[in-house]
N, C-alpha and C. Protein backbone atom coordinates (compact mmCIF):
# COMPACT_ATOMS: atom_id res chain seq x y z
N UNK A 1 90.74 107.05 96.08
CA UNK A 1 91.22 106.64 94.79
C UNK A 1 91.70 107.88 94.05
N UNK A 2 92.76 107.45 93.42
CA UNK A 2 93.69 108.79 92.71
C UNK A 2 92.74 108.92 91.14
N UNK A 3 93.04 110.01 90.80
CA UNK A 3 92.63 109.87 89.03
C UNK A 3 92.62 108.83 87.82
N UNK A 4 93.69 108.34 88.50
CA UNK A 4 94.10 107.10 87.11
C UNK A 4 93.80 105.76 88.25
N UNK A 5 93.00 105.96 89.38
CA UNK A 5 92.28 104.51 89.86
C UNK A 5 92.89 104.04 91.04
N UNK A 6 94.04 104.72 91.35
CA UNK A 6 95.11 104.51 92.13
C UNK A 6 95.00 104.20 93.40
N UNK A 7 95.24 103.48 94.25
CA UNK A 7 94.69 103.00 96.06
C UNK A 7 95.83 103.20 96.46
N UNK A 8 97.32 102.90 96.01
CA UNK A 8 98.33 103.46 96.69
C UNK A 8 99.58 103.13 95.72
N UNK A 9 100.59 103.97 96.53
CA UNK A 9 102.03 104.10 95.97
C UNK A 9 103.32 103.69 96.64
N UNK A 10 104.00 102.74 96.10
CA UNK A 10 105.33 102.57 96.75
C UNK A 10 104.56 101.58 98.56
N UNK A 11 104.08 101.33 98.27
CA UNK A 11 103.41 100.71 99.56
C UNK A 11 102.92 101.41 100.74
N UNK A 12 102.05 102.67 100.22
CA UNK A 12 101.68 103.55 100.97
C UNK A 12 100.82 104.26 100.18
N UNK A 13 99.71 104.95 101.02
CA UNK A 13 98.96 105.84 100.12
C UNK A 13 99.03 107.01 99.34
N UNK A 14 98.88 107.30 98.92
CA UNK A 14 99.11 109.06 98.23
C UNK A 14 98.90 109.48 98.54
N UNK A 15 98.18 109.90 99.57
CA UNK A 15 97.61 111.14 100.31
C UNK A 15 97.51 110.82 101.57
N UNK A 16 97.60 111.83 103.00
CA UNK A 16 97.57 111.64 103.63
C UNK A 16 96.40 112.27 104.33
N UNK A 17 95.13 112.34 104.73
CA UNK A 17 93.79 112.78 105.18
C UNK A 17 93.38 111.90 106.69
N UNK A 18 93.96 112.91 107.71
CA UNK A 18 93.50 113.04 108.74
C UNK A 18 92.34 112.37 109.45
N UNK A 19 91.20 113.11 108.96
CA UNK A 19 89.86 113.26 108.59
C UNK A 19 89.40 111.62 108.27
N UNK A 20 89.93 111.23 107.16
CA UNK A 20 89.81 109.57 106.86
C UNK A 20 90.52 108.68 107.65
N UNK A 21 91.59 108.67 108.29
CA UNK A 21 92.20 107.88 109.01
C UNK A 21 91.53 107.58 110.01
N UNK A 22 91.12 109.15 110.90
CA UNK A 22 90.67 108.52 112.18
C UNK A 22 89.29 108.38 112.11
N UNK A 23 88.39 108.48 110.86
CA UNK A 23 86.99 107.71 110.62
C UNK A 23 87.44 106.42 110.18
N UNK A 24 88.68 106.00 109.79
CA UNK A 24 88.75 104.31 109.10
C UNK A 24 89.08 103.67 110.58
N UNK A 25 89.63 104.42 111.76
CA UNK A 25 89.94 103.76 113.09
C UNK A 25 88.38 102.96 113.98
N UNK A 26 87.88 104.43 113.59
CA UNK A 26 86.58 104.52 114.53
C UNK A 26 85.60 103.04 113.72
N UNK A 27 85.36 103.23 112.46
CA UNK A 27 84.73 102.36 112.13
C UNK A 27 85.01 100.33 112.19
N UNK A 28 86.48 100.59 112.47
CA UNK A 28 87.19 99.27 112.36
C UNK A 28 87.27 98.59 113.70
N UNK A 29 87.62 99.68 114.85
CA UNK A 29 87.56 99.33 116.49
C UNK A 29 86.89 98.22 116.71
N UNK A 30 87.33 97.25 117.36
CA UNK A 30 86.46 96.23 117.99
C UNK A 30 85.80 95.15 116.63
N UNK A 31 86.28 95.48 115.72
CA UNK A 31 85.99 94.47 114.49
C UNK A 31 86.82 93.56 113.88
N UNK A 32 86.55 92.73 113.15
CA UNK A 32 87.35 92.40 112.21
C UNK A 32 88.24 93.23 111.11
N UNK A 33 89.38 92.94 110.65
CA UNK A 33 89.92 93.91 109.46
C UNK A 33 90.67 92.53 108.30
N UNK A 34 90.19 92.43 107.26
CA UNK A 34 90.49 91.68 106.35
C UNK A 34 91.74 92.84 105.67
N UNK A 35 92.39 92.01 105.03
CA UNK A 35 93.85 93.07 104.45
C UNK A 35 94.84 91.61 103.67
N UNK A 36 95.44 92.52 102.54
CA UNK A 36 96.22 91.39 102.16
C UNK A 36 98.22 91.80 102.48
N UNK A 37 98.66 90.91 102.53
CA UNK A 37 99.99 90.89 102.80
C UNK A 37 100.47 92.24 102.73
N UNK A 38 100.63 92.94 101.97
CA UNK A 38 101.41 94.11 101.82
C UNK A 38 100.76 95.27 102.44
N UNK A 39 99.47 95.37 102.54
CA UNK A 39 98.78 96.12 103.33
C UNK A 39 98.88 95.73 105.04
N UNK A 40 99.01 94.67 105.02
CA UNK A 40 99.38 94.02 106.75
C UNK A 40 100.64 94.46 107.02
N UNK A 41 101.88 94.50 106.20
CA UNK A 41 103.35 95.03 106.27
C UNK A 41 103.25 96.22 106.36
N UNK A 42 102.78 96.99 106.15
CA UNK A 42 102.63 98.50 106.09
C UNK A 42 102.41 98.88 107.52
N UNK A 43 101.10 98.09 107.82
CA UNK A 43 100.51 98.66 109.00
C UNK A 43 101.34 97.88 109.85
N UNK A 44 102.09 97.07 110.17
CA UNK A 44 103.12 96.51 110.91
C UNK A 44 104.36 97.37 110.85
N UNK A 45 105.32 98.09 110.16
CA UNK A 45 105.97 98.50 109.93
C UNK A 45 105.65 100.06 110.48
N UNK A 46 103.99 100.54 110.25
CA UNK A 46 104.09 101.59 111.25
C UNK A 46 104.09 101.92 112.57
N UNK A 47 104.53 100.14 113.05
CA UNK A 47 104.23 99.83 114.65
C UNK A 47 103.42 100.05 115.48
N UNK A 48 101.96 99.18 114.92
CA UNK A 48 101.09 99.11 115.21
C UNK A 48 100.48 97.38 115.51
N UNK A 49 101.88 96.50 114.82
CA UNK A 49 101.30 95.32 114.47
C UNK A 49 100.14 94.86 114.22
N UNK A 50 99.49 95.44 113.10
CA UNK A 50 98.23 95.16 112.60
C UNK A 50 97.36 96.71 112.68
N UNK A 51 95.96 96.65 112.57
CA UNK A 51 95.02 97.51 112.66
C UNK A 51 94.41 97.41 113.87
N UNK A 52 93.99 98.34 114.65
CA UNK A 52 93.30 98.58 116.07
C UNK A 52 91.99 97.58 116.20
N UNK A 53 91.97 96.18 115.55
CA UNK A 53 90.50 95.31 115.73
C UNK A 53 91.08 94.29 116.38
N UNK A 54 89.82 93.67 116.75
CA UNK A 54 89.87 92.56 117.50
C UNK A 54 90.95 91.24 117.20
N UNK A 55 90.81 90.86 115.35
CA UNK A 55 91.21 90.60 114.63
C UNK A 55 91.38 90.82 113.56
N UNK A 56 92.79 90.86 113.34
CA UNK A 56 93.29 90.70 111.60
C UNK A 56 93.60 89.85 111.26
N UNK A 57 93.29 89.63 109.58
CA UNK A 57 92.90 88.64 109.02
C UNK A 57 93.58 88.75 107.44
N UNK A 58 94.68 88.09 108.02
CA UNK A 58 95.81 88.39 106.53
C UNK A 58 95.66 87.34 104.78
N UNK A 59 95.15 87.63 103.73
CA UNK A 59 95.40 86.83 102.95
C UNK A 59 96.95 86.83 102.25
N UNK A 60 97.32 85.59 101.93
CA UNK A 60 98.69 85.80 101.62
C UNK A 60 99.22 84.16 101.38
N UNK A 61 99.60 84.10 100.01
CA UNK A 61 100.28 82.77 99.50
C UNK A 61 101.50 82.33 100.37
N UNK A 62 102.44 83.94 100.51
CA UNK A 62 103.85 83.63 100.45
C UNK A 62 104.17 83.80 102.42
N UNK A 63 103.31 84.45 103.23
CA UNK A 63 103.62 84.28 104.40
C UNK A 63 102.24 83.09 105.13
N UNK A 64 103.16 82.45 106.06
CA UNK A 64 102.62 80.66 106.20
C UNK A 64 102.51 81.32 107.97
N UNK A 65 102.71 82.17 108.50
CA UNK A 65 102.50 82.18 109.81
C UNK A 65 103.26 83.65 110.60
N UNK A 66 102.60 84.53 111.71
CA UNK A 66 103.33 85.44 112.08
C UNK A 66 102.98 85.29 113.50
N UNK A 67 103.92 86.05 114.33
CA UNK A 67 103.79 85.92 115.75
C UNK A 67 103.18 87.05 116.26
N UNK A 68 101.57 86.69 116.06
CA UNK A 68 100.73 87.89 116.83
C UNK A 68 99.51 87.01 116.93
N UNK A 69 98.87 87.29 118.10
CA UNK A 69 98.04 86.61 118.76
C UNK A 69 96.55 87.16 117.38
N UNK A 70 96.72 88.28 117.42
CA UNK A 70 95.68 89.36 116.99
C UNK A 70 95.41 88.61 115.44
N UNK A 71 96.40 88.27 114.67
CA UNK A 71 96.86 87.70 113.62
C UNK A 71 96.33 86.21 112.68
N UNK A 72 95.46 86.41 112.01
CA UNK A 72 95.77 85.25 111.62
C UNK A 72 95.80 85.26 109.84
N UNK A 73 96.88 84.31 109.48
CA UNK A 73 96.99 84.00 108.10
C UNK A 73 96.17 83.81 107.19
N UNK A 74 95.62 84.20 105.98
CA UNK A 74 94.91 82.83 105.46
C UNK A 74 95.68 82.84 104.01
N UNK A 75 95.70 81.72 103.82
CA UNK A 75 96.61 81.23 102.19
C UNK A 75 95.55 80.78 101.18
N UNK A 76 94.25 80.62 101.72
CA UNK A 76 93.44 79.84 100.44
C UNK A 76 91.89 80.86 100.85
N UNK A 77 91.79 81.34 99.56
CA UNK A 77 90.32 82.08 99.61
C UNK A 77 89.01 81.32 100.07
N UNK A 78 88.99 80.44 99.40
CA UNK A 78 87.91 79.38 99.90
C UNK A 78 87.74 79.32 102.02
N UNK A 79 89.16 79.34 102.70
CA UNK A 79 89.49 79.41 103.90
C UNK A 79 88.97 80.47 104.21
N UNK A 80 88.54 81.05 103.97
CA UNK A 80 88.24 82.62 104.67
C UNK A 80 86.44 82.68 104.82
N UNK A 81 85.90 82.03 103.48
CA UNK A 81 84.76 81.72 103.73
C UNK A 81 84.18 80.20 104.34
């Protein structure tokens, strides 16, 4: 988190830390990864289609379905629990 509260910029983080990335890999491996739409685009866009877990687990009103096995949608919070 930046000074003024900040988690990220322009659809990406502010900083880039090594160090944290490949402890956020290690801890996520073989798990679940909850993430919402724009955070799922990101990590898709860095061609990775998704995060290195078993499953991802997208919340998101405006996307209804994507073509990845790894993938699944959810549109209603209540759905997730």
């Amino acid at each position: 988190m930046d000074e003024r509260g900040g988690i990220g910029r322009d659809n990406r983080l502010p900083w880039h830390l090594s160090a944290d990335l490949k402890r956020f890999k290690t801890l996520t491996m073989g798990h679940c990864a909850l993430m919402g739409r724009k955070t799922y685009e990101v990590a898709v866009r860095s061609g990775g289609g998704g995060y290195p877990a078993v499953k991802n687990y997208v919340f998101s009103r405006t996307v209804t379905q994507v073509d990845n096995p790894k993938v699944e949608i959810i549109a209603d919070d209540a759905a997730a629990f």
